[in-house]
C-alpha atoms as a PDB file:
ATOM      1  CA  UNK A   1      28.067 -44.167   3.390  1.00  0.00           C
ATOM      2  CA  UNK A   2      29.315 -46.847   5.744  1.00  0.00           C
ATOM      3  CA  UNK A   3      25.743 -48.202   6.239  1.00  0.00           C
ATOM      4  CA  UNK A   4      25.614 -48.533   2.732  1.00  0.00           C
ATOM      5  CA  UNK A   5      28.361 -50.418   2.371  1.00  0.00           C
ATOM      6  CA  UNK A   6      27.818 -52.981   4.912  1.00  0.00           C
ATOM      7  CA  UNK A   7      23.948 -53.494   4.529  1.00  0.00           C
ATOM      8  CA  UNK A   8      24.704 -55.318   1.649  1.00  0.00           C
ATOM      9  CA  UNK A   9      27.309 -57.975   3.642  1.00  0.00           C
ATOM     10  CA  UNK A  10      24.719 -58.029   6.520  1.00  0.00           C
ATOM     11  CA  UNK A  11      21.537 -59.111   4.161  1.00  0.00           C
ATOM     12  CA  UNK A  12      23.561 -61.703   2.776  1.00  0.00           C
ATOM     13  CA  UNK A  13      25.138 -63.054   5.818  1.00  0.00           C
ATOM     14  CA  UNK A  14      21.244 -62.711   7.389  1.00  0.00           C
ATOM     15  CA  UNK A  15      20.272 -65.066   4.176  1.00  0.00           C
ATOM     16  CA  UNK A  16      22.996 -67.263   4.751  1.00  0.00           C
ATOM     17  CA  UNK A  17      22.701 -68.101   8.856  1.00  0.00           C
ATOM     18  CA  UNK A  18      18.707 -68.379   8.058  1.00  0.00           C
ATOM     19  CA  UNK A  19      19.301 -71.415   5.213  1.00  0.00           C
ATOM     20  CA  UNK A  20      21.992 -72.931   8.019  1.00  0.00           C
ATOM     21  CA  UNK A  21      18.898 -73.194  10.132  1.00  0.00           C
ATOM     22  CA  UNK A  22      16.632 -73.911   7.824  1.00  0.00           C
ATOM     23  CA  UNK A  23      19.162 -76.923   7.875  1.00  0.00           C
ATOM     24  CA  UNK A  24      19.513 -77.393  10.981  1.00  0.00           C
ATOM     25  CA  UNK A  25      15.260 -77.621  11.263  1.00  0.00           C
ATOM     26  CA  UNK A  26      15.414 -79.996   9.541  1.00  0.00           C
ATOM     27  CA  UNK A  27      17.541 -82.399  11.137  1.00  0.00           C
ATOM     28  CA  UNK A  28      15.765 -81.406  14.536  1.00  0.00           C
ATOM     29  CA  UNK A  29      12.148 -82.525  13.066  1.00  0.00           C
ATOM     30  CA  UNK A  30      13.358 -85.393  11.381  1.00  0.00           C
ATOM     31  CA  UNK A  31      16.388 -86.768  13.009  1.00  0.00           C
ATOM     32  CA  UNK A  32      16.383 -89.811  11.613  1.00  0.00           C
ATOM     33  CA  UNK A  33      17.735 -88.578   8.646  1.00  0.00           C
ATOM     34  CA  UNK A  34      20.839 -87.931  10.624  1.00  0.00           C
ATOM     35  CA  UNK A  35      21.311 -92.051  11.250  1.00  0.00           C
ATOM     36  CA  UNK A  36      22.147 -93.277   7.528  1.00  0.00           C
ATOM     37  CA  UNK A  37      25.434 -90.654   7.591  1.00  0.00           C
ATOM     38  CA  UNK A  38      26.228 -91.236  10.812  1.00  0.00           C
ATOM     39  CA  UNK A  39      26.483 -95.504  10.848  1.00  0.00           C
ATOM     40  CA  UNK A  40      28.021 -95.683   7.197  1.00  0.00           C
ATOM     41  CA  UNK A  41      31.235 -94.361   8.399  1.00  0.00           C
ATOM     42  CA  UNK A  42      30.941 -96.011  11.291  1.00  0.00           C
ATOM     43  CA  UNK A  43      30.494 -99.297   9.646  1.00  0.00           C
ATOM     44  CA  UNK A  44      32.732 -98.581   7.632  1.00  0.00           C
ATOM     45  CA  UNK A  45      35.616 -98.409  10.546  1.00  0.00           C
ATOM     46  CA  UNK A  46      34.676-101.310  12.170  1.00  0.00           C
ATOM     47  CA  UNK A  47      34.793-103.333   9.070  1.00  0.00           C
ATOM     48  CA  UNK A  48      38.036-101.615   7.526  1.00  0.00           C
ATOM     49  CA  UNK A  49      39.259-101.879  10.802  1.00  0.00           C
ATOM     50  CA  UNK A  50      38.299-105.937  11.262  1.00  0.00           C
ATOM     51  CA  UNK A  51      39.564-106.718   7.725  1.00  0.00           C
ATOM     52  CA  UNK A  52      42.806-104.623   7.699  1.00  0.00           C
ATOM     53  CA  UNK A  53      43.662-104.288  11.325  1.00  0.00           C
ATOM     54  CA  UNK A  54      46.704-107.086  10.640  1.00  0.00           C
ATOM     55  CA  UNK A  55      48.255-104.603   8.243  1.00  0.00           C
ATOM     56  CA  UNK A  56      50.250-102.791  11.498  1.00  0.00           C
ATOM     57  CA  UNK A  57      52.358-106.294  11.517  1.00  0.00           C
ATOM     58  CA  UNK A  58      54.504-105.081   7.838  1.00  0.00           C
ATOM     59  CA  UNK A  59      57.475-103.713   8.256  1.00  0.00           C
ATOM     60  CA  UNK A  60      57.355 -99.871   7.319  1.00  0.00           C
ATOM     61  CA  UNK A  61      53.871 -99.624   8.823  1.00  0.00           C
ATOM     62  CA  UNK A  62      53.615 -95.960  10.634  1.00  0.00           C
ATOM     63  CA  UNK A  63      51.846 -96.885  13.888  1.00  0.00           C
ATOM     64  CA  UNK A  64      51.053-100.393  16.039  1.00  0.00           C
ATOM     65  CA  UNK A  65      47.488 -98.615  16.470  1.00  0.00           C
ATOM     66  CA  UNK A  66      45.461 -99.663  13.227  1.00  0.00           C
ATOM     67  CA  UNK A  67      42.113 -97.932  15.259  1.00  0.00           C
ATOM     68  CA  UNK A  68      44.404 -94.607  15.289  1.00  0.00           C
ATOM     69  CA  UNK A  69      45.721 -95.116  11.598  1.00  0.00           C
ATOM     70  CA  UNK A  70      41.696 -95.526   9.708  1.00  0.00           C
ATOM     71  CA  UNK A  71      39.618 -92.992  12.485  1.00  0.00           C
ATOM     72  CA  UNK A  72      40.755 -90.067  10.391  1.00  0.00           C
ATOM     73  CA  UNK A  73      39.540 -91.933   7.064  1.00  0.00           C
ATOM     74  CA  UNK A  74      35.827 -92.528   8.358  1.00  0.00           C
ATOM     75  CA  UNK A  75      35.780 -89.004   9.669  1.00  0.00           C
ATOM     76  CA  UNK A  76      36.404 -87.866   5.960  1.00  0.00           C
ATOM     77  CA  UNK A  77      33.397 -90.826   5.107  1.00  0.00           C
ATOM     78  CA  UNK A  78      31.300 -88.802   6.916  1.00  0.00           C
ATOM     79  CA  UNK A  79      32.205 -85.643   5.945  1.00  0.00           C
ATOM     80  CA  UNK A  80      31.731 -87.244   2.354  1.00  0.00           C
ATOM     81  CA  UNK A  81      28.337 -88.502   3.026  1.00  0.00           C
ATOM     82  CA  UNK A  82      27.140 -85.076   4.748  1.00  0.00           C
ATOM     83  CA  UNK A  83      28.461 -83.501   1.646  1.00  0.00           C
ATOM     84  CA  UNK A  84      26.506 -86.000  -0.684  1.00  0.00           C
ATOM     85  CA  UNK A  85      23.231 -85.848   1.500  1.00  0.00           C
ATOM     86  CA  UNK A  86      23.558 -81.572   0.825  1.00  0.00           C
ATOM     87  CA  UNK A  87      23.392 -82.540  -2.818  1.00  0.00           C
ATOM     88  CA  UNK A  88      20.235 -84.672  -2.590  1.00  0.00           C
ATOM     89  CA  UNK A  89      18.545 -82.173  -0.495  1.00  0.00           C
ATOM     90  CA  UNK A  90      19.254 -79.454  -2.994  1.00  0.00           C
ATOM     91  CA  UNK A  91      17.953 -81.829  -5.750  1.00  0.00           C
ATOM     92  CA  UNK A  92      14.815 -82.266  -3.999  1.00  0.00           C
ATOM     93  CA  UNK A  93      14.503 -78.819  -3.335  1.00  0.00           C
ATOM     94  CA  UNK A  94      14.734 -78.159  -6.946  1.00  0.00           C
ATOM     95  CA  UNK A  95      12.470 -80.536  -7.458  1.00  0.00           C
ATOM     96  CA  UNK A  96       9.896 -79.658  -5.098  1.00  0.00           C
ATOM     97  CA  UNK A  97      10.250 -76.294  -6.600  1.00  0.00           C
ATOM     98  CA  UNK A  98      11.831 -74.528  -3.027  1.00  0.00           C
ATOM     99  CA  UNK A  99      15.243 -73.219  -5.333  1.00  0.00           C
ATOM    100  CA  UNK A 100      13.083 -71.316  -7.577  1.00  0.00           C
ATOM    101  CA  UNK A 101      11.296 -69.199  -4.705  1.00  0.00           C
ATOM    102  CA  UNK A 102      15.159 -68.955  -3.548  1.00  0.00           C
ATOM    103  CA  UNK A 103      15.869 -67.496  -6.779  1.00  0.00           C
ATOM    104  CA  UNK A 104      13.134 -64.985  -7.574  1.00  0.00           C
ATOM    105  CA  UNK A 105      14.825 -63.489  -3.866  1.00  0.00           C
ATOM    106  CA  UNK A 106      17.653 -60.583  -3.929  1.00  0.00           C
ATOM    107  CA  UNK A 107      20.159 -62.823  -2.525  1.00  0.00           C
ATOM    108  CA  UNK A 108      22.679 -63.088  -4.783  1.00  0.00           C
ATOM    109  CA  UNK A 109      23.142 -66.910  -6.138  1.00  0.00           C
ATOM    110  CA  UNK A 110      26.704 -67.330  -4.666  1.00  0.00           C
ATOM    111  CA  UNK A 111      24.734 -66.579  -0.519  1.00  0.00           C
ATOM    112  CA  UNK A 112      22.174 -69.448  -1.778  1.00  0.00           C
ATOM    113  CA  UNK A 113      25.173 -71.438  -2.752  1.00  0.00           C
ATOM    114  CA  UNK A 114      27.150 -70.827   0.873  1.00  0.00           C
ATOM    115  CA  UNK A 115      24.121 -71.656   2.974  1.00  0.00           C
ATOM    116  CA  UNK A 116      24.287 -75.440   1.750  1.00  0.00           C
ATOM    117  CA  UNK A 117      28.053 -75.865   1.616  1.00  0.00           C
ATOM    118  CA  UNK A 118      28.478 -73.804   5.592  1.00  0.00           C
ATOM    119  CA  UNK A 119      25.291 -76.176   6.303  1.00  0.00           C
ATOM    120  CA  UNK A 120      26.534 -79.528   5.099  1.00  0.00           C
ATOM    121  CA  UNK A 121      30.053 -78.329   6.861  1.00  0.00           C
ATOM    122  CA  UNK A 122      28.020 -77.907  10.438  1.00  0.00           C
ATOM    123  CA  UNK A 123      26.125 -81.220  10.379  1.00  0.00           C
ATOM    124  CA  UNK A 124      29.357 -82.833   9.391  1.00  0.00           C
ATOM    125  CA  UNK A 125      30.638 -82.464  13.210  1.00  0.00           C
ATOM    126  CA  UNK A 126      28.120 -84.841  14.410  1.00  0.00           C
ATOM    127  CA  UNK A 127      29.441 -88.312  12.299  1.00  0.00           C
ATOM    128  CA  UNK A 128      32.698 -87.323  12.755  1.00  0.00           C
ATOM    129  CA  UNK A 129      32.494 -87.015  16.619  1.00  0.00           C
ATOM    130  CA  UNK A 130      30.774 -90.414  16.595  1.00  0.00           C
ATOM    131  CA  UNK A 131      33.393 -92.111  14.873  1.00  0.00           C
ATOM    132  CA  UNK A 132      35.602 -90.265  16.941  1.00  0.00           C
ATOM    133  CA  UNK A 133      34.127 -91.247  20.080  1.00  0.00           C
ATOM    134  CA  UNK A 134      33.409 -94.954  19.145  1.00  0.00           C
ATOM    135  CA  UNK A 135      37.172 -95.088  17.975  1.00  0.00           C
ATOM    136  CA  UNK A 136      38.410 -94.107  21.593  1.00  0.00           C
ATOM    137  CA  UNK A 137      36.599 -96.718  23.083  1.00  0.00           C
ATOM    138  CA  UNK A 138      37.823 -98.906  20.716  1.00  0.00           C
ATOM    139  CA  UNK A 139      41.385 -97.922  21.745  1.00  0.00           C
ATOM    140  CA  UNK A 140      42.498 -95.289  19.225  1.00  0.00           C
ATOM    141  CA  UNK A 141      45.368 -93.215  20.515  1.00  0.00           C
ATOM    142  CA  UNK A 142      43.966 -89.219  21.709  1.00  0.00           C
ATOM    143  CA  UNK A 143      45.298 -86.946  19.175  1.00  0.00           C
ATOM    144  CA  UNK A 144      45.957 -83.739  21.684  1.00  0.00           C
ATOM    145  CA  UNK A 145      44.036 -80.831  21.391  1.00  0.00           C
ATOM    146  CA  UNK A 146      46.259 -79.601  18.149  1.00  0.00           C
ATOM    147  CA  UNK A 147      45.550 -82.783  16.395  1.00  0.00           C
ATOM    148  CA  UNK A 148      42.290 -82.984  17.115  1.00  0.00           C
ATOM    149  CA  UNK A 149      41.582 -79.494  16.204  1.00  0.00           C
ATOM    150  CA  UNK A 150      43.529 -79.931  12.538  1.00  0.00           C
ATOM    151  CA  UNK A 151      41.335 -83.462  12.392  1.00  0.00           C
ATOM    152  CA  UNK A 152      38.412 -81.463  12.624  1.00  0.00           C
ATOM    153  CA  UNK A 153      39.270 -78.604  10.423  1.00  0.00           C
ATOM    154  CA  UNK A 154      40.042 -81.393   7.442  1.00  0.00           C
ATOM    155  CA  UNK A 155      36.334 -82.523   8.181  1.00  0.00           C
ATOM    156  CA  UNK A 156      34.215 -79.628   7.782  1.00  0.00           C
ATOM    157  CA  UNK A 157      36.391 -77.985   4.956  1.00  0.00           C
ATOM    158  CA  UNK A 158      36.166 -81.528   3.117  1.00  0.00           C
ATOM    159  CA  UNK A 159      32.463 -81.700   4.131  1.00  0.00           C
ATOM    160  CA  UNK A 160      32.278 -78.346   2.157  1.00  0.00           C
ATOM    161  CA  UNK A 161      34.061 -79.523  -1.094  1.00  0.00           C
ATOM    162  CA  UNK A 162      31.850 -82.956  -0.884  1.00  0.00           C
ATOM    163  CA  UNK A 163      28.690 -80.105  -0.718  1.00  0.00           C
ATOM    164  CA  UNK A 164      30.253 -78.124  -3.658  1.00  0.00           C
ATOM    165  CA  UNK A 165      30.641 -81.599  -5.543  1.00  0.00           C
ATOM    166  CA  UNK A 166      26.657 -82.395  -4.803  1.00  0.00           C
ATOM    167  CA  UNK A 167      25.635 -79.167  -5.057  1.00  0.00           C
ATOM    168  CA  UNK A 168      26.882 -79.325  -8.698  1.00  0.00           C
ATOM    169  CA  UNK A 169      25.703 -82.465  -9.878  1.00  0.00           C
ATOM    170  CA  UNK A 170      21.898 -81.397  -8.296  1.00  0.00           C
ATOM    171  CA  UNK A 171      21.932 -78.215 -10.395  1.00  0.00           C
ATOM    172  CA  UNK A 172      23.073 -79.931 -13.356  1.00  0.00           C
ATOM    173  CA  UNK A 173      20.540 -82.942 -13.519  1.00  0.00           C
ATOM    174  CA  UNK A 174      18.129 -81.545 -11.158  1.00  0.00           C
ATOM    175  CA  UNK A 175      17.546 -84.633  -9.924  1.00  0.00           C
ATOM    176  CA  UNK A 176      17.744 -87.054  -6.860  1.00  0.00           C
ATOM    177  CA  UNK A 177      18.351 -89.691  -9.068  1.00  0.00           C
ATOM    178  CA  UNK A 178      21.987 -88.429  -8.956  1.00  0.00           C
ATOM    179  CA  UNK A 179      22.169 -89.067  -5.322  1.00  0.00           C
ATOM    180  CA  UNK A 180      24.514 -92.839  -6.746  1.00  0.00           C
ATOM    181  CA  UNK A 181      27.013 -90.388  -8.497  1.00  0.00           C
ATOM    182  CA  UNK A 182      27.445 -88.096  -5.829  1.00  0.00           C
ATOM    183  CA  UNK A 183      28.074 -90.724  -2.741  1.00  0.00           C
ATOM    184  CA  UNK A 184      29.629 -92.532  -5.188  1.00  0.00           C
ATOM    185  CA  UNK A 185      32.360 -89.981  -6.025  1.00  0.00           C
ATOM    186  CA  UNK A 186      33.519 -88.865  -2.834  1.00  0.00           C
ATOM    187  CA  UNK A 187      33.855 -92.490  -1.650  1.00  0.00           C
ATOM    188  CA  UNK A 188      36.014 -93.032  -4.568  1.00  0.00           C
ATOM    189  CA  UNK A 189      38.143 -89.856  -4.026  1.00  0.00           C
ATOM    190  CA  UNK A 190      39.109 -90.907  -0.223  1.00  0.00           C
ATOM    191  CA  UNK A 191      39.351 -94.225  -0.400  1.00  0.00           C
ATOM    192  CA  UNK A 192      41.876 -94.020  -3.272  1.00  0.00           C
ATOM    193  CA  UNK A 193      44.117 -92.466  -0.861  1.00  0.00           C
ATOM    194  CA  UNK A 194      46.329 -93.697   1.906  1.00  0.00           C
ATOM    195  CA  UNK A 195      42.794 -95.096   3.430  1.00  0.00           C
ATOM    196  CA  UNK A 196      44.363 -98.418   4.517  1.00  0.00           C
ATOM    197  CA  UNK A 197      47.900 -97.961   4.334  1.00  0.00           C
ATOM    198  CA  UNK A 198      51.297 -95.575   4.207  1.00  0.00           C
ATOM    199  CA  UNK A 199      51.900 -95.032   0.914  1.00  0.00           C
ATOM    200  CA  UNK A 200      55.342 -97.385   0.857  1.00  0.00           C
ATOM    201  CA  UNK A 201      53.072 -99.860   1.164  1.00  0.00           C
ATOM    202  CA  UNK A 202      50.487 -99.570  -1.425  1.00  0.00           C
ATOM    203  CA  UNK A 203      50.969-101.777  -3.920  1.00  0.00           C
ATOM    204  CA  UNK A 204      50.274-101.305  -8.005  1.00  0.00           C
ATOM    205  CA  UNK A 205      47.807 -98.668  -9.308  1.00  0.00           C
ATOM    206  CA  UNK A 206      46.372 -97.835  -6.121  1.00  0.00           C
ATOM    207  CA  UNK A 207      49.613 -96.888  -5.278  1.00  0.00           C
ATOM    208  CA  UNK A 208      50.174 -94.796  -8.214  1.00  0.00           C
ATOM    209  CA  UNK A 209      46.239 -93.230  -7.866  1.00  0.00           C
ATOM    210  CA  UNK A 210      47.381 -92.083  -4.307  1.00  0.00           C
ATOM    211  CA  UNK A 211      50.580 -90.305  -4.899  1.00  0.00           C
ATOM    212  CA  UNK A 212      48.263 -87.726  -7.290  1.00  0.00           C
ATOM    213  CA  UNK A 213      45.527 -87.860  -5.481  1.00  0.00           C
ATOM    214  CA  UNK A 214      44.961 -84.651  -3.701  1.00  0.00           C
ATOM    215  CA  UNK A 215      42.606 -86.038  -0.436  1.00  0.00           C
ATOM    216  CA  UNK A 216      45.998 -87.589   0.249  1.00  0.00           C
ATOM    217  CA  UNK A 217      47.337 -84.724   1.480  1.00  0.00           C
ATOM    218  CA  UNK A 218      44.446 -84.017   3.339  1.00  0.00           C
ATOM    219  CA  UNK A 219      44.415 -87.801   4.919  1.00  0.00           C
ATOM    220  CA  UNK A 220      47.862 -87.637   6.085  1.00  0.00           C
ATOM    221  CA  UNK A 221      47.303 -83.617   7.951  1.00  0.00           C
ATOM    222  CA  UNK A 222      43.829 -85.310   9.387  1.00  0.00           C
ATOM    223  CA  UNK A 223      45.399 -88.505  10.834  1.00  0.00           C
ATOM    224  CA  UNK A 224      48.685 -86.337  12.385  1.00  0.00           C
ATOM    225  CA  UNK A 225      47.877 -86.402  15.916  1.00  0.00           C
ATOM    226  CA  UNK A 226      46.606 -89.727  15.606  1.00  0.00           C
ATOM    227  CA  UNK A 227      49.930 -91.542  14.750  1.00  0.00           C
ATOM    228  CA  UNK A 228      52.735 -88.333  15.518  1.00  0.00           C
ATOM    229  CA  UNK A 229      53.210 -85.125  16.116  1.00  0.00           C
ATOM    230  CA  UNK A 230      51.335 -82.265  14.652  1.00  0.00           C
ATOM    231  CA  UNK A 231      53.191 -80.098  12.278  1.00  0.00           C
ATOM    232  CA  UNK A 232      52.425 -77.094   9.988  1.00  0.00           C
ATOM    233  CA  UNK A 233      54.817 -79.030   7.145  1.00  0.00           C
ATOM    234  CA  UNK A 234      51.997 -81.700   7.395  1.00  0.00           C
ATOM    235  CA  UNK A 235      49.182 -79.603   7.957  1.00  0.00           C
ATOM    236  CA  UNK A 236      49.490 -77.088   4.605  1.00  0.00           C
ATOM    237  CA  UNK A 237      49.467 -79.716   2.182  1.00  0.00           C
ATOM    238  CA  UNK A 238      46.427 -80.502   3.381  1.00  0.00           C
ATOM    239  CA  UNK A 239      44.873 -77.260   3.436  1.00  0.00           C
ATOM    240  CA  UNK A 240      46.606 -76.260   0.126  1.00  0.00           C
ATOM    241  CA  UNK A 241      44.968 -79.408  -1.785  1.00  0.00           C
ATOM    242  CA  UNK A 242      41.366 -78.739   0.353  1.00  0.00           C
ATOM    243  CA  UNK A 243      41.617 -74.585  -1.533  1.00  0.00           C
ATOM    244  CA  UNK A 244      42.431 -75.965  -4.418  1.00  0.00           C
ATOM    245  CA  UNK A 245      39.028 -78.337  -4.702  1.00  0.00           C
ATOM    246  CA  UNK A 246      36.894 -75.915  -3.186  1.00  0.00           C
ATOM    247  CA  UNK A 247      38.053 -73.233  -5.535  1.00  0.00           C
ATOM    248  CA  UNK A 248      37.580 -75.704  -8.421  1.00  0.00           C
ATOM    249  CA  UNK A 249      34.185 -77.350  -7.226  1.00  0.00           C
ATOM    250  CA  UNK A 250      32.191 -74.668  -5.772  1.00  0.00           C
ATOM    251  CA  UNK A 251      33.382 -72.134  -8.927  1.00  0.00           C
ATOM    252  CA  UNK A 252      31.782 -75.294 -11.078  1.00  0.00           C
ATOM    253  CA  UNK A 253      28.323 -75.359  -8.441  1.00  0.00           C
ATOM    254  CA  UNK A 254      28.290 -71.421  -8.710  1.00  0.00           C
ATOM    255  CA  UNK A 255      28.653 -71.605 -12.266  1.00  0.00           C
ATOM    256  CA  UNK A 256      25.192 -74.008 -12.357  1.00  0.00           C
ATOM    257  CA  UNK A 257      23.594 -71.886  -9.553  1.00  0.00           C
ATOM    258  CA  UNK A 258      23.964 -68.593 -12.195  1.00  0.00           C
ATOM    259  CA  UNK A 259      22.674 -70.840 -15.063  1.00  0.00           C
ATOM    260  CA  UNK A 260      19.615 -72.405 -12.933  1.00  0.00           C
ATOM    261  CA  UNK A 261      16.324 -70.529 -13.654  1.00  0.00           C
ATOM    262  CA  UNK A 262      18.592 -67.752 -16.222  1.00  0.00           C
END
């Protein structure tokens, strides 16, 4: 009885670690693909950085480390564009005709699902840890092991909702030509946060888009360690608002995974 129980689990986790690989092949033949997702964010901080690093001068402004203050924002870019990329190569997949093989299989649709969102949530450690790195060499303050480990947990579970969010775009226009809307929207979601600075300080609608925006909450658990202390007050809004989009996202991607091929 027991074996029949678990055989089930075991198939599907089996299914699961062999499209993480399947991944993870990928990126090992053609690791190039790897360098658009890992510069963008890293652009990104050194411009943000160059064009905002003056902002630590206002009065109110959390830290005198601006480095320390946007490294937890171009982690999240990269965790965004991981997501995104996910998206395109499900799209392609579907397009190439790969998802429909998938489907004919006995996995059920929500293991097919998993394997790209735990995928896109792996690969997402490698931009991050750039940034990371180039940001400590840069001068960004060390975070402690706490902080770094919270950091890291916001990045792969917000690597996993931008998956869920390209994951569901792909199955609904099956098509890379959505690639625009799916970059496009997880930029918009985490730069209309406290990207650039403490909320006090935002000024007019951004201001206003921030307070309800719930990647706030998981900006200001990321960047803890990098301008305070770590806390679990700070950390579960975080993790609360992360639940809450993965819950809502990936039962939207499920939802076109069951209708793909029905």
């Amino acid at each position: 009885m027991e074996a029949t129980v678990t055989a089930p689990w075991r198939t599907n986790l089996a299914m699961i670690r062999a499209l993480m690989a399947r991944a993870r092949n990928e990126l090992l033949r053609v690791p190039g693909a790897a360098i658009p997702g890992v510069l963008a964010p890293t652009i990104f901080f050194l411009g943000l950085n160059g064009v905002f690093g003056a902002l630590i001068q206002l009065n109110g402004f959390t830290t005198g480390n601006y480095e320390s203050f946007i490294v937890p924002i171009s982690m999240m870019q990269g965790a965004g564009f991981t997501g995104a990329a996910a998206g395109v190569n499900l799209a392609r997949d579907i397009e190439q005709g790969w998802l429909d093989r998938l489907l004919v299989s006995p996995a059920p649709r929500w293991v097919l699902l998993a394997g790209t969102v735990l995928a896109a949530s792996a690969r997402s450690l490698i931009p991050a840890t750039f940034v990371f790195c180039v940001a400590l060499a840069l001068g960004a303050t060390f975070p402690g092991l706490d902080g770094l480990l919270v950091t890291y947990a916001m990045v792969v579970s917000m690597a996993a909702v931008a998956a869920c969010w390209g994951s569901f775009l792909a199955l609904r226009f099956k098509s890379q030509s959505a690639a625009p809307l799916m970059q496009a929207g997880m930029m918009a979601v985490i730069l209309t946060t406290t990207a650039y600075a403490p909320l006090a300080l935002l000024q007019g609608w951004l201001q206003d888009i921030a307070r309800i925006n719930p990647v706030t909450q998981v900006v200001e658990a990321a960047r803890q360690g990098f301008i305070g202390g770590v806390s679990w007050a700070e950390t579960w809004p975080g993790a609360l608002a992360l639940a809450g989009l993965l819950v809502v996202l990936g039962t939207l991607a499920l939802r076109e995974m069951n209708r793909t091929g029905a």
